[in-house]
C-alpha atoms as a PDB file:
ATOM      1  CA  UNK A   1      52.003  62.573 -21.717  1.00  0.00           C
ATOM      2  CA  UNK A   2      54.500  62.006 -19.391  1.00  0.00           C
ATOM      3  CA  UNK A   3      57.703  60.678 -20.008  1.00  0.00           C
ATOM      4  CA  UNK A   4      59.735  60.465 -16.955  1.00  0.00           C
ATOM      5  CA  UNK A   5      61.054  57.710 -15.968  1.00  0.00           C
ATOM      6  CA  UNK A   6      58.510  55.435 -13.602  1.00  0.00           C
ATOM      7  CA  UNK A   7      59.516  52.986 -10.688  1.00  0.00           C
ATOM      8  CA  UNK A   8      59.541  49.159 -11.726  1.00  0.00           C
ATOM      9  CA  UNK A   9      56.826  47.013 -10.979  1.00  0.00           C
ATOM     10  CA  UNK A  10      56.746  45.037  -7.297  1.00  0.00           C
ATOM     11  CA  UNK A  11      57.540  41.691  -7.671  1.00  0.00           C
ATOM     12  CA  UNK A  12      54.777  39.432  -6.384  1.00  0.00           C
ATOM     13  CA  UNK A  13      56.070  36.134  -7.041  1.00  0.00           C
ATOM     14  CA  UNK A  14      56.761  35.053  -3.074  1.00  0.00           C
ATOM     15  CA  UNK A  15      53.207  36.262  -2.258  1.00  0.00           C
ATOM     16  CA  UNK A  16      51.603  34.394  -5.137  1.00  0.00           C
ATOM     17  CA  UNK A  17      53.356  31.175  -4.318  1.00  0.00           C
ATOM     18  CA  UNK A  18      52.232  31.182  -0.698  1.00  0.00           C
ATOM     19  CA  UNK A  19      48.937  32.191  -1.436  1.00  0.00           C
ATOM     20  CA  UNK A  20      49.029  29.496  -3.706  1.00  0.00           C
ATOM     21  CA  UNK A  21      49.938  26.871  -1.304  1.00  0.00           C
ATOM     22  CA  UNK A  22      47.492  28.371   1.311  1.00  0.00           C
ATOM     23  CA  UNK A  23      44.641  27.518  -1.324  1.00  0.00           C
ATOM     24  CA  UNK A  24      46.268  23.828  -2.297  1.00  0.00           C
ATOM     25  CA  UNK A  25      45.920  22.751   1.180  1.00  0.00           C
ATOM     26  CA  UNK A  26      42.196  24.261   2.258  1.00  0.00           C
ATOM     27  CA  UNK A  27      41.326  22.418  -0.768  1.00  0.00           C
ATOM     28  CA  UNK A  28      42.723  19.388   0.111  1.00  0.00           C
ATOM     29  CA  UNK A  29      41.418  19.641   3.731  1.00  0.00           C
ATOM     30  CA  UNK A  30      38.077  19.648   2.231  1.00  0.00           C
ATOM     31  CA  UNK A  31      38.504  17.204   0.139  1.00  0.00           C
ATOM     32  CA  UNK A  32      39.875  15.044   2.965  1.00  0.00           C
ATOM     33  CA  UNK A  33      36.842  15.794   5.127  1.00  0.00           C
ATOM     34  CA  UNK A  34      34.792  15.340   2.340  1.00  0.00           C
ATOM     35  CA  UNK A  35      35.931  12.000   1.120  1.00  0.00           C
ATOM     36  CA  UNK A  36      39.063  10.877   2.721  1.00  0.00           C
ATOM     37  CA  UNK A  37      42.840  10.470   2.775  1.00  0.00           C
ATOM     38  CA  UNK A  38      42.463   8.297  -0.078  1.00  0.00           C
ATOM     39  CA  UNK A  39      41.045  10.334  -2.543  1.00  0.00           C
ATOM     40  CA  UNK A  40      43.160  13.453  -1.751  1.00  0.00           C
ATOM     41  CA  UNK A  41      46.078  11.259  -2.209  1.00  0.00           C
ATOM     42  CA  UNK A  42      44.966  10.288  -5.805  1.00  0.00           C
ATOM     43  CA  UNK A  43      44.197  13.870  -6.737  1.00  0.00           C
ATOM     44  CA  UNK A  44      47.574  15.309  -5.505  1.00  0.00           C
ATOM     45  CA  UNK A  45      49.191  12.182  -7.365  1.00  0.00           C
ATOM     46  CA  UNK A  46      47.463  13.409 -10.663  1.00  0.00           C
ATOM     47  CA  UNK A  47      48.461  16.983 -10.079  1.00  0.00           C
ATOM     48  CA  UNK A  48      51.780  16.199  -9.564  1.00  0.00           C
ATOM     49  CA  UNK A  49      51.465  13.982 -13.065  1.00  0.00           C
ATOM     50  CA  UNK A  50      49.727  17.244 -14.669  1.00  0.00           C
ATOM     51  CA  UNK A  51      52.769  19.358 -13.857  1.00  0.00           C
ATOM     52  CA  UNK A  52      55.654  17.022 -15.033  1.00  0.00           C
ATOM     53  CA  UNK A  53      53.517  16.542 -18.312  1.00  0.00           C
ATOM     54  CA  UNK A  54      53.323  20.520 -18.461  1.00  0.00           C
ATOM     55  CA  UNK A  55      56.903  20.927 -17.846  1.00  0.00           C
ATOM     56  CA  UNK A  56      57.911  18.696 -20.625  1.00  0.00           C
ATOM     57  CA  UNK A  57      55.880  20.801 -23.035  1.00  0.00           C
ATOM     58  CA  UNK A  58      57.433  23.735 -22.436  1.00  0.00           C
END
């Protein structure tokens, strides 16, 4: 077993953000193409409503 001491872990937080955003908006592109500005604007509306009610929870 060894015991020395090992380096910390990267921190990937910056990467998974952007990827994340990179995802939000090709899905919202094909939603858009799929069924309009309307409808994406409803969805992101609810997602933003999802969030805050997450964020109060915790």
């Amino acid at each position: 077993m060894n015991r020395e001491q090992s380096e910390a872990a990267p921190n990937f937080t910056n990467p998974s953000l952007i990827l994340g955003l990179v995802n939000l908006l090709w899905i919202f592109m094909a939603i858009w193409v799929a069924f309009g500005l309307p409808v994406v604007l409803v969805v992101g509306y609810g997602l933003d409503k999802l969030i805050s009610r997450m964020a109060r929870r915790i």
